[in-house]
C-alpha atoms as a PDB file:
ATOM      1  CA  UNK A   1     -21.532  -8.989  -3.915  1.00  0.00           C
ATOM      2  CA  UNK A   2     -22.528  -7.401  -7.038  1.00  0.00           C
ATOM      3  CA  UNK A   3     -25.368  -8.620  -9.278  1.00  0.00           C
ATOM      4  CA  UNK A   4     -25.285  -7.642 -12.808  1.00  0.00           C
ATOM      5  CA  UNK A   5     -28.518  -8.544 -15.230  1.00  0.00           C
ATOM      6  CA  UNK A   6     -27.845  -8.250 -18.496  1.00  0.00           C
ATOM      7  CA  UNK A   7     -30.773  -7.893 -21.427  1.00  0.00           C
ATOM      8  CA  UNK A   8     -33.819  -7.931 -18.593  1.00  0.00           C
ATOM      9  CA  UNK A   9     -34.937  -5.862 -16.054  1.00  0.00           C
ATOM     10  CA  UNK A  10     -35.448  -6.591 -12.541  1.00  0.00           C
ATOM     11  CA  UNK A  11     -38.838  -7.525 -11.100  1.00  0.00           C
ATOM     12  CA  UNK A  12     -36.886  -7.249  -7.544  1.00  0.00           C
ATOM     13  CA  UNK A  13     -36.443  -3.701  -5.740  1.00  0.00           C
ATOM     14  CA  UNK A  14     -33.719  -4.706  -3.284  1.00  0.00           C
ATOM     15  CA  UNK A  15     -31.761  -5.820  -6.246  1.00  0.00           C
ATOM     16  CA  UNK A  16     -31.837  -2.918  -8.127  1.00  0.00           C
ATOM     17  CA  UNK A  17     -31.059  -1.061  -5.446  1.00  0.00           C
ATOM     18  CA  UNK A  18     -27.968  -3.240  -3.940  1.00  0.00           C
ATOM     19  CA  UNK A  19     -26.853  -2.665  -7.478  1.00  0.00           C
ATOM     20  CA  UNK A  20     -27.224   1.085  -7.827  1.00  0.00           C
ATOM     21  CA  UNK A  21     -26.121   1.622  -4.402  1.00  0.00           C
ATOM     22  CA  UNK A  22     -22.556  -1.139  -4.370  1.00  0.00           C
ATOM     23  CA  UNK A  23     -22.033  -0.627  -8.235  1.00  0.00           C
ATOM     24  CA  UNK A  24     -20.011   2.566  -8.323  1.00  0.00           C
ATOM     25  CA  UNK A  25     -18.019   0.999  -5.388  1.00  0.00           C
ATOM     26  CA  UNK A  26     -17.210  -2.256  -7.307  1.00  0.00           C
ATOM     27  CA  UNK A  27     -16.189   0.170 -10.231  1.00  0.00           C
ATOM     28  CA  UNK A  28     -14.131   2.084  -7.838  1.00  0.00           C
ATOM     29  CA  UNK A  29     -12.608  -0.955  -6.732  1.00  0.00           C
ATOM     30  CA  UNK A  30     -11.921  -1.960 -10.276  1.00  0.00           C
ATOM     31  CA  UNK A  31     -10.091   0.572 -11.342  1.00  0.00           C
ATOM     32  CA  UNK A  32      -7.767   0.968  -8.022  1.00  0.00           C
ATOM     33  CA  UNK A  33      -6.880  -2.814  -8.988  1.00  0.00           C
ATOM     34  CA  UNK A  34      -6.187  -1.993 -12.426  1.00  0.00           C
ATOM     35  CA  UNK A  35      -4.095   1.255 -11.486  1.00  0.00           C
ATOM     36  CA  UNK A  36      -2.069  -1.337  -9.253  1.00  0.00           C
ATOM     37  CA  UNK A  37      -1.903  -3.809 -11.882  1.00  0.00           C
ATOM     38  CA  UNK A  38      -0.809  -1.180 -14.261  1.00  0.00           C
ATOM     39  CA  UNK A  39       1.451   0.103 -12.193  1.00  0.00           C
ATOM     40  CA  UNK A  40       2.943  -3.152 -11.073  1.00  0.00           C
ATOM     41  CA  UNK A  41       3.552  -4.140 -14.943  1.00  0.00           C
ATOM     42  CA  UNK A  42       5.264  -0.446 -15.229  1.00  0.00           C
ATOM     43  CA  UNK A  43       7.468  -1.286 -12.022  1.00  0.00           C
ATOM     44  CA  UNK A  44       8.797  -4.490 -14.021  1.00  0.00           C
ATOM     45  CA  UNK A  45       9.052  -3.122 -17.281  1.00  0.00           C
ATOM     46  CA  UNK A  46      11.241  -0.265 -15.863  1.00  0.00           C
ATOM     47  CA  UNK A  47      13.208  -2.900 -13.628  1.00  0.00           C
ATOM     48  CA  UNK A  48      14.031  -5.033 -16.876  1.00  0.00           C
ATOM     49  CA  UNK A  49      15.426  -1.679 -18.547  1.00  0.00           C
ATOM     50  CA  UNK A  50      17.452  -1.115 -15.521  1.00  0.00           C
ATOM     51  CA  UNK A  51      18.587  -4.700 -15.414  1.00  0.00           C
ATOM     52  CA  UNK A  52      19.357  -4.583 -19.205  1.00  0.00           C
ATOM     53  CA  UNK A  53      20.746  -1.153 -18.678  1.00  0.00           C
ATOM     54  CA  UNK A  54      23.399  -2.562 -16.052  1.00  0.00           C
ATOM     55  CA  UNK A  55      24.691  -5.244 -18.340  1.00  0.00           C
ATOM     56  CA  UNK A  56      25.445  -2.892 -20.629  1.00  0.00           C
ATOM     57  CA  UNK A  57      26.958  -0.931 -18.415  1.00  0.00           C
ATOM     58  CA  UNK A  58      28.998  -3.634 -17.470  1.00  0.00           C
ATOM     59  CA  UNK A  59      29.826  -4.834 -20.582  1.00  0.00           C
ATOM     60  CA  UNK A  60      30.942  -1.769 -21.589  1.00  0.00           C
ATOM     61  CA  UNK A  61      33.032  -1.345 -18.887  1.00  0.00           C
ATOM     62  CA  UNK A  62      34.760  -4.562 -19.327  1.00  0.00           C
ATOM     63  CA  UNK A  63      35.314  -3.681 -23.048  1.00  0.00           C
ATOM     64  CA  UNK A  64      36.859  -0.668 -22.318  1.00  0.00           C
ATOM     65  CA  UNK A  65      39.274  -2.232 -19.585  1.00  0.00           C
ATOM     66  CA  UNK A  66      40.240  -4.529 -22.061  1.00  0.00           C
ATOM     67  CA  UNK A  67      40.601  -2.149 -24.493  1.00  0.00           C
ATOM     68  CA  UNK A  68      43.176  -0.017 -22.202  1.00  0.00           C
ATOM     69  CA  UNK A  69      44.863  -3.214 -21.066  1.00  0.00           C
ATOM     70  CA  UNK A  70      45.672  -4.120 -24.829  1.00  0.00           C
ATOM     71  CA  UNK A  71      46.798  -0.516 -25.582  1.00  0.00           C
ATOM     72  CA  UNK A  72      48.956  -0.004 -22.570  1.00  0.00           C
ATOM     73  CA  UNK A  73      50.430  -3.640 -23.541  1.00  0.00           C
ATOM     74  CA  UNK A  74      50.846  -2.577 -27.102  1.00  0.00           C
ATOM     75  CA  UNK A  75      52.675   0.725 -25.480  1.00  0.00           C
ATOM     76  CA  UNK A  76      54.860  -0.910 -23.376  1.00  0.00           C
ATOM     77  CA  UNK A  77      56.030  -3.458 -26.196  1.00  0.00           C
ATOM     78  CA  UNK A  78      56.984  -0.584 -28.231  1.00  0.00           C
ATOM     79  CA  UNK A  79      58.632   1.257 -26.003  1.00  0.00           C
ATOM     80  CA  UNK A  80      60.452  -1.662 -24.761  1.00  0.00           C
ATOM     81  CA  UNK A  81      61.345  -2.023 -28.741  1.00  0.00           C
ATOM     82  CA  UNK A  82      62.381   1.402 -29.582  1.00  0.00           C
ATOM     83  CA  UNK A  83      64.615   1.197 -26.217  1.00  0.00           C
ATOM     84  CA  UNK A  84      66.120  -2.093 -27.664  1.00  0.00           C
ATOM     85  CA  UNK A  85      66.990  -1.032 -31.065  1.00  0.00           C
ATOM     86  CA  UNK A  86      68.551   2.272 -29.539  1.00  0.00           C
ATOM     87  CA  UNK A  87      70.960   0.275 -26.688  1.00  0.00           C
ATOM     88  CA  UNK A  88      69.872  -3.356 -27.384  1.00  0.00           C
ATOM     89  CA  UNK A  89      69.154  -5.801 -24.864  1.00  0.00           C
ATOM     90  CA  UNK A  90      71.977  -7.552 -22.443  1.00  0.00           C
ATOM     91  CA  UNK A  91      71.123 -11.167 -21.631  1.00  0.00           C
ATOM     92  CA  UNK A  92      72.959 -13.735 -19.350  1.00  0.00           C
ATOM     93  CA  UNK A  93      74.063 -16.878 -21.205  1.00  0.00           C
ATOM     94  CA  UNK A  94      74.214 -20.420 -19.449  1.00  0.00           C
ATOM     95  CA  UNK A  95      77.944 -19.880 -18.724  1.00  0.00           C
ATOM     96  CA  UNK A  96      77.150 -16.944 -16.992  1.00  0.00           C
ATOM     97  CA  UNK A  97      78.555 -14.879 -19.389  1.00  0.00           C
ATOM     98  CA  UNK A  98      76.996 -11.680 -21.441  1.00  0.00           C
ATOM     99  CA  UNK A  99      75.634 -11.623 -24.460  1.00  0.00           C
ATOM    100  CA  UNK A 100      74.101  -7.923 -26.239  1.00  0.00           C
ATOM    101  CA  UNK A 101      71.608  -8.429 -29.037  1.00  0.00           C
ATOM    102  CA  UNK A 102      71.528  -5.784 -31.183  1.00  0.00           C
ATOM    103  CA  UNK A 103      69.457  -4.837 -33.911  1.00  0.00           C
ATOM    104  CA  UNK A 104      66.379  -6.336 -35.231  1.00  0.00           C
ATOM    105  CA  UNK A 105      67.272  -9.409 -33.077  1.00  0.00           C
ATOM    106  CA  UNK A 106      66.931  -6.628 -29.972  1.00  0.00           C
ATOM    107  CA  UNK A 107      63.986  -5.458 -31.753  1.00  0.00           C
ATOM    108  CA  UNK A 108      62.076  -8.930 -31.725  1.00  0.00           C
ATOM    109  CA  UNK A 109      63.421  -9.781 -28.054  1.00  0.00           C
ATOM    110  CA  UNK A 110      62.347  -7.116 -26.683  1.00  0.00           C
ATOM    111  CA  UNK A 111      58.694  -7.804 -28.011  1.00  0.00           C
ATOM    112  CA  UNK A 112      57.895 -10.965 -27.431  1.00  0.00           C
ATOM    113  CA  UNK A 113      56.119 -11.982 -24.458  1.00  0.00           C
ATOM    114  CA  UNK A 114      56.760 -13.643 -21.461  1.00  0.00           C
ATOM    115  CA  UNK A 115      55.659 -17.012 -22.623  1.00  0.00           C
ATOM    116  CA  UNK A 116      57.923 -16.669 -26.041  1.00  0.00           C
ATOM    117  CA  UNK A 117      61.476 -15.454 -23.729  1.00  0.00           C
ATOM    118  CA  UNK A 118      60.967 -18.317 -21.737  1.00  0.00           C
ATOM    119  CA  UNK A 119      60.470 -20.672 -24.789  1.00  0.00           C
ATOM    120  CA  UNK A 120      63.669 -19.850 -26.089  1.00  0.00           C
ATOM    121  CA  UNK A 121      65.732 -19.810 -22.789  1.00  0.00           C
ATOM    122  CA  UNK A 122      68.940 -18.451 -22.886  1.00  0.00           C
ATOM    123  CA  UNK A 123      71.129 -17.281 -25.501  1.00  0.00           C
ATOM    124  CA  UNK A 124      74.063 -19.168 -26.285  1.00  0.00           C
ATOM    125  CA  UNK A 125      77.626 -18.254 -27.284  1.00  0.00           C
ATOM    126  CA  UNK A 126      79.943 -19.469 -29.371  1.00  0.00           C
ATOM    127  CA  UNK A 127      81.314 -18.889 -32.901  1.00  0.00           C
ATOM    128  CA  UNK A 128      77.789 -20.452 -34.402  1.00  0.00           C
ATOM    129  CA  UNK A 129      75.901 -19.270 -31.957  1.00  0.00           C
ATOM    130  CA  UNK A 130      75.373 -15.257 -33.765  1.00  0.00           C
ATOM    131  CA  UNK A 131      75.975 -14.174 -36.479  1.00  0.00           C
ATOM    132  CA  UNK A 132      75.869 -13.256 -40.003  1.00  0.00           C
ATOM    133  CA  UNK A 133      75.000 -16.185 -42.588  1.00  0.00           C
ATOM    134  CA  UNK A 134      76.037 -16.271 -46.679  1.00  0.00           C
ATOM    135  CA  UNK A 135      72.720 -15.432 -47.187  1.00  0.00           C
ATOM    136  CA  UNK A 136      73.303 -12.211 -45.529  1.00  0.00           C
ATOM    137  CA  UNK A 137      70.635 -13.519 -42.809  1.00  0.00           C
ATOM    138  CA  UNK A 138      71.325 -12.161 -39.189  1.00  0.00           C
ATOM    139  CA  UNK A 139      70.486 -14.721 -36.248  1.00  0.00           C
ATOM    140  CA  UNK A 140      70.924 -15.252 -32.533  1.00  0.00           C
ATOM    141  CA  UNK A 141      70.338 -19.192 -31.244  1.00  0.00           C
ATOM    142  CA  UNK A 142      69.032 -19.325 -27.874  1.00  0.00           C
ATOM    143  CA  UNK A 143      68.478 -22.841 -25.794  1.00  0.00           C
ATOM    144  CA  UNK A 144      64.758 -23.148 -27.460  1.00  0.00           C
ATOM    145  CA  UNK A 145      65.015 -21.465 -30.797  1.00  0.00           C
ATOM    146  CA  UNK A 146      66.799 -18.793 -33.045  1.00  0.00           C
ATOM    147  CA  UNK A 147      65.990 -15.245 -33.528  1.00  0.00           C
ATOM    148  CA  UNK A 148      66.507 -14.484 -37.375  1.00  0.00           C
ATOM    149  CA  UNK A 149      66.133 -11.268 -39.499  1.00  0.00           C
ATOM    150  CA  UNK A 150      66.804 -11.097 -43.216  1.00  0.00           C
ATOM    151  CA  UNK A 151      69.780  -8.095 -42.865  1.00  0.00           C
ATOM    152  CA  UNK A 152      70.911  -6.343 -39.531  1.00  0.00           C
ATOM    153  CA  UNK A 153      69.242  -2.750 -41.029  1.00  0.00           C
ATOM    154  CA  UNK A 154      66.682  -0.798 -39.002  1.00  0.00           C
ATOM    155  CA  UNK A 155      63.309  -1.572 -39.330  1.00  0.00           C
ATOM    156  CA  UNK A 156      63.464  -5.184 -40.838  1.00  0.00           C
ATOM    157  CA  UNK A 157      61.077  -7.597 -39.096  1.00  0.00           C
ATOM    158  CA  UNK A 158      62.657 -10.473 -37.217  1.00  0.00           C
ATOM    159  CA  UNK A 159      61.267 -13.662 -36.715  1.00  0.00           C
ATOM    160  CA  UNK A 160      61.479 -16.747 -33.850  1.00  0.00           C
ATOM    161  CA  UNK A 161      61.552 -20.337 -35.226  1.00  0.00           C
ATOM    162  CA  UNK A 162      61.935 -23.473 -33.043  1.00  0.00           C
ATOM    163  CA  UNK A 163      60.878 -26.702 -32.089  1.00  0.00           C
ATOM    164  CA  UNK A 164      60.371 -29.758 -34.603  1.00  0.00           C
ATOM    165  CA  UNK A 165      60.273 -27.001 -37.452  1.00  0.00           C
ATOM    166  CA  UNK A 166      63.207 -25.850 -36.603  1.00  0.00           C
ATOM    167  CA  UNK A 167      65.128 -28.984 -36.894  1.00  0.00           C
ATOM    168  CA  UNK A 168      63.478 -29.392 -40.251  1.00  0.00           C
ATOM    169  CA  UNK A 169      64.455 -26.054 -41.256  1.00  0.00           C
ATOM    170  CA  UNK A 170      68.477 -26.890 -40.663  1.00  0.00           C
ATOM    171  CA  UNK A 171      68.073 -30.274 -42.437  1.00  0.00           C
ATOM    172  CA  UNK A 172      70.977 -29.642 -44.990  1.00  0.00           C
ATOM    173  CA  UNK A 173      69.024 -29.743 -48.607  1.00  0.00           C
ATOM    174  CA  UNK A 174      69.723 -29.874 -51.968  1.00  0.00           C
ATOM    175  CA  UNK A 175      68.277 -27.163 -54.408  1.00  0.00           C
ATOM    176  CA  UNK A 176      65.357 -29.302 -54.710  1.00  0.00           C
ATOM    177  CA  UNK A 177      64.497 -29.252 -51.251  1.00  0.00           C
ATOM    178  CA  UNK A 178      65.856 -33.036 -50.411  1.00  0.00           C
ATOM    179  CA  UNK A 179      67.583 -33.968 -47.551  1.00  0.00           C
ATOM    180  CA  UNK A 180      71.199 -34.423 -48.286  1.00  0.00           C
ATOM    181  CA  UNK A 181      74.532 -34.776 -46.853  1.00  0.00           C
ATOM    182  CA  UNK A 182      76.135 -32.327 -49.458  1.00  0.00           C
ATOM    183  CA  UNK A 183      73.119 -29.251 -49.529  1.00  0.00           C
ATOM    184  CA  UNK A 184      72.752 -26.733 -46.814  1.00  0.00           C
ATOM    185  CA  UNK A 185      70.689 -26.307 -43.722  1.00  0.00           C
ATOM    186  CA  UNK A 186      68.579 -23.414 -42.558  1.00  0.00           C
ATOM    187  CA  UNK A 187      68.582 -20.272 -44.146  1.00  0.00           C
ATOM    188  CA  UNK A 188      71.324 -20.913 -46.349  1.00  0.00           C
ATOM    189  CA  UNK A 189      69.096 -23.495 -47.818  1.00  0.00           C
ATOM    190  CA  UNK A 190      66.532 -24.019 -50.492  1.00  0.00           C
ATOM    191  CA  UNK A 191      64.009 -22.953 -48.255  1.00  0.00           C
ATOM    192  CA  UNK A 192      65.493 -19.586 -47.368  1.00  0.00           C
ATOM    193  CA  UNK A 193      65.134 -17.170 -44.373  1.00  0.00           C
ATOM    194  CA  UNK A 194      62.001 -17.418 -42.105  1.00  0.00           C
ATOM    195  CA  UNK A 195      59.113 -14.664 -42.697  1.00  0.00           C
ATOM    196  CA  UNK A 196      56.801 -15.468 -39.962  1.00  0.00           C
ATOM    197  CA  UNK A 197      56.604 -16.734 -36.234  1.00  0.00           C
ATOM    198  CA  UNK A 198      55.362 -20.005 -35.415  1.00  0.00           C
ATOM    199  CA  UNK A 199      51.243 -19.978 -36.075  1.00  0.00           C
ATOM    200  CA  UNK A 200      48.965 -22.212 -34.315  1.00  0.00           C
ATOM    201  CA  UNK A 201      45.723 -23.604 -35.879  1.00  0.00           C
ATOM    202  CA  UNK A 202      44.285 -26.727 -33.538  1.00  0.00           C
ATOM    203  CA  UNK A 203      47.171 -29.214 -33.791  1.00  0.00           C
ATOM    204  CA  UNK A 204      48.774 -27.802 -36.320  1.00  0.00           C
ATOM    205  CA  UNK A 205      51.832 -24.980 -36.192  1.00  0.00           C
ATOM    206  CA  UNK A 206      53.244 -23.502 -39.265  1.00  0.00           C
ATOM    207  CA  UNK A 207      56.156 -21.166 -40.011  1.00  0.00           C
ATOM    208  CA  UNK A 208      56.605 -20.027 -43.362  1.00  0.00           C
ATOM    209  CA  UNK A 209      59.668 -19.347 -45.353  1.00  0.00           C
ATOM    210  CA  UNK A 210      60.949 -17.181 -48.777  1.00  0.00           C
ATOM    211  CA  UNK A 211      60.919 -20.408 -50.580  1.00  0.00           C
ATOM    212  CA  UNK A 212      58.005 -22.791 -48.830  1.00  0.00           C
ATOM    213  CA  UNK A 213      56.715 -23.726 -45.413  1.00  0.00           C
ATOM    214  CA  UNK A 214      56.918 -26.318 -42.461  1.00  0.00           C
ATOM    215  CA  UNK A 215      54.140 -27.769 -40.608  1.00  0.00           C
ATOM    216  CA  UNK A 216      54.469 -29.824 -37.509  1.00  0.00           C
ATOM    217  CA  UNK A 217      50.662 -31.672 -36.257  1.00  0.00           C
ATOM    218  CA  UNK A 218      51.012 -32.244 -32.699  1.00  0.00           C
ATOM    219  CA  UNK A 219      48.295 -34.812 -33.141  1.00  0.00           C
ATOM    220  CA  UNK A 220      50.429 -37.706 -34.764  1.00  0.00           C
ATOM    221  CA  UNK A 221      54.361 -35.474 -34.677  1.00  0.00           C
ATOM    222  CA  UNK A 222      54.265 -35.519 -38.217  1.00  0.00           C
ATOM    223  CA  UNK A 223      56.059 -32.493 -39.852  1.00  0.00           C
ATOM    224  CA  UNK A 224      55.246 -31.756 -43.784  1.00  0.00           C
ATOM    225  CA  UNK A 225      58.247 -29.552 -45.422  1.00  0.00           C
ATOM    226  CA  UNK A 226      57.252 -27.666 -48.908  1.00  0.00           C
ATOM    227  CA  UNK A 227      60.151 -25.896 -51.054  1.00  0.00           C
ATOM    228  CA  UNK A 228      58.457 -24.244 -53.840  1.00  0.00           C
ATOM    229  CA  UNK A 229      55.259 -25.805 -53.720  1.00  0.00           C
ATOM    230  CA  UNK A 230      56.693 -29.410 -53.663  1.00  0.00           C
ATOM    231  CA  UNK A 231      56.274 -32.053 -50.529  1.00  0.00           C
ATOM    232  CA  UNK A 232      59.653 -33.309 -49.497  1.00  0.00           C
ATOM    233  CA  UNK A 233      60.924 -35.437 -47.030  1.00  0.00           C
ATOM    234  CA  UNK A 234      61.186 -34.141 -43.734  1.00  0.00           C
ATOM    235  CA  UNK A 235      64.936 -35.881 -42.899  1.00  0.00           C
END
């Protein structure tokens, strides 16, 4: 026990001399605890850093995988493409016969993934089936959806419509956009050949067009047709 008297003196030998004699020790035994304490708080400090440090590391590591996973996709899709435009791409048709796309229609086959090929199912044959259209617009109908391209030359970008906006899009139309018996359908129509893939925001998917758009909201199946910046009727 150490007895400290602070501002007086002590009347009492024993006292002073318990606290001359046990005071360095109690000092001695301070400062061991605070070396431990100390060094305790340094053990944590430098155990937090390591923690933090492994996140990181981890983190970092998963970025990077994912970073090689995406390029070695992004490889293999354009090898797959540059293979396809050089030879095409032979598919079996529901009659069990062949069918070769060529071209940008190759092209596009050839990069879309998994999910997308087994959207659109198998090609299918037939006299309207592949072609050419008026418009000079190259396309390939599968069991889910079309392939289309605006010409068959190298290097143009090819495009996969289907679904609800696809039916929209072969309506038959007048110049104005309106459903009629007498217009045309698809890219012969008013709203002209498809320049992007299906895009999905929520409930909504779009696919745009030269001359407007289509929107289908899976929410309530309405689908919303624009020519030129004007709503028109769907059918």
């Amino acid at each position: 026990m150490l007895l400290i008297t602070v501002g007086a003196e002590s009347d009492d030998p024993k006292k002073e001399e318990y606290a001359e004699t046990h005071a360095p020790s109690y000092r001695r035994r301070h400062r061991r605890n605070c070396c431990r304490h100390a060094h305790r708080g340094r053990l944590q400090f430098d155990d937090s850093k390591d923690s933090a440090s492994s996140a990181a590391s981890v983190a970092a590591s998963a970025a990077g995988s994912a970073a090689s996973a995406a390029t070695e996709a992004g490889s293999s899709a354009a090898s797959a493409a540059a293979k396809a435009a050089k030879n095409g791409v032979e598919l079996e048709a529901a009659d069990g016969s062949t069918v070769k796309l060529t071209g940008p229609i190759a092209v596009k086959y050839a990069e879309s993934t998994d999910e997308q090929k087994s959207d659109l199912g198998k090609p299918m044959t037939g006299d309207d089936a592949s072609g050419t259209s008026e418009s000079g617009v190259v396309f390939q109908q599968f069991d889910g959806g079309v392939i289309t391209a605006k010409n068959n030359d190298s290097g143009t970008p090819a495009y996969i419509t289907w679904g609800k906006i696809r039916d929209a899009w072969n309506v038959k139309r007048d110049s104005d956009g309106q459903p009629s018996a007498d217009g045309k359908g698809g890219s012969n129509g008013p709203l002209g050949a498809a320049t992007s893939d299906e895009t999905v925001d929520g409930d909504m998917k779009k696919s745009t067009f030269e001359h407007g758009e289509i929107t289908f909201n899976t929410s309530d199946d309405k689908v919303t047709v624009t020519v030129n910046g004007k709503e028109v009727d769907a059918e």
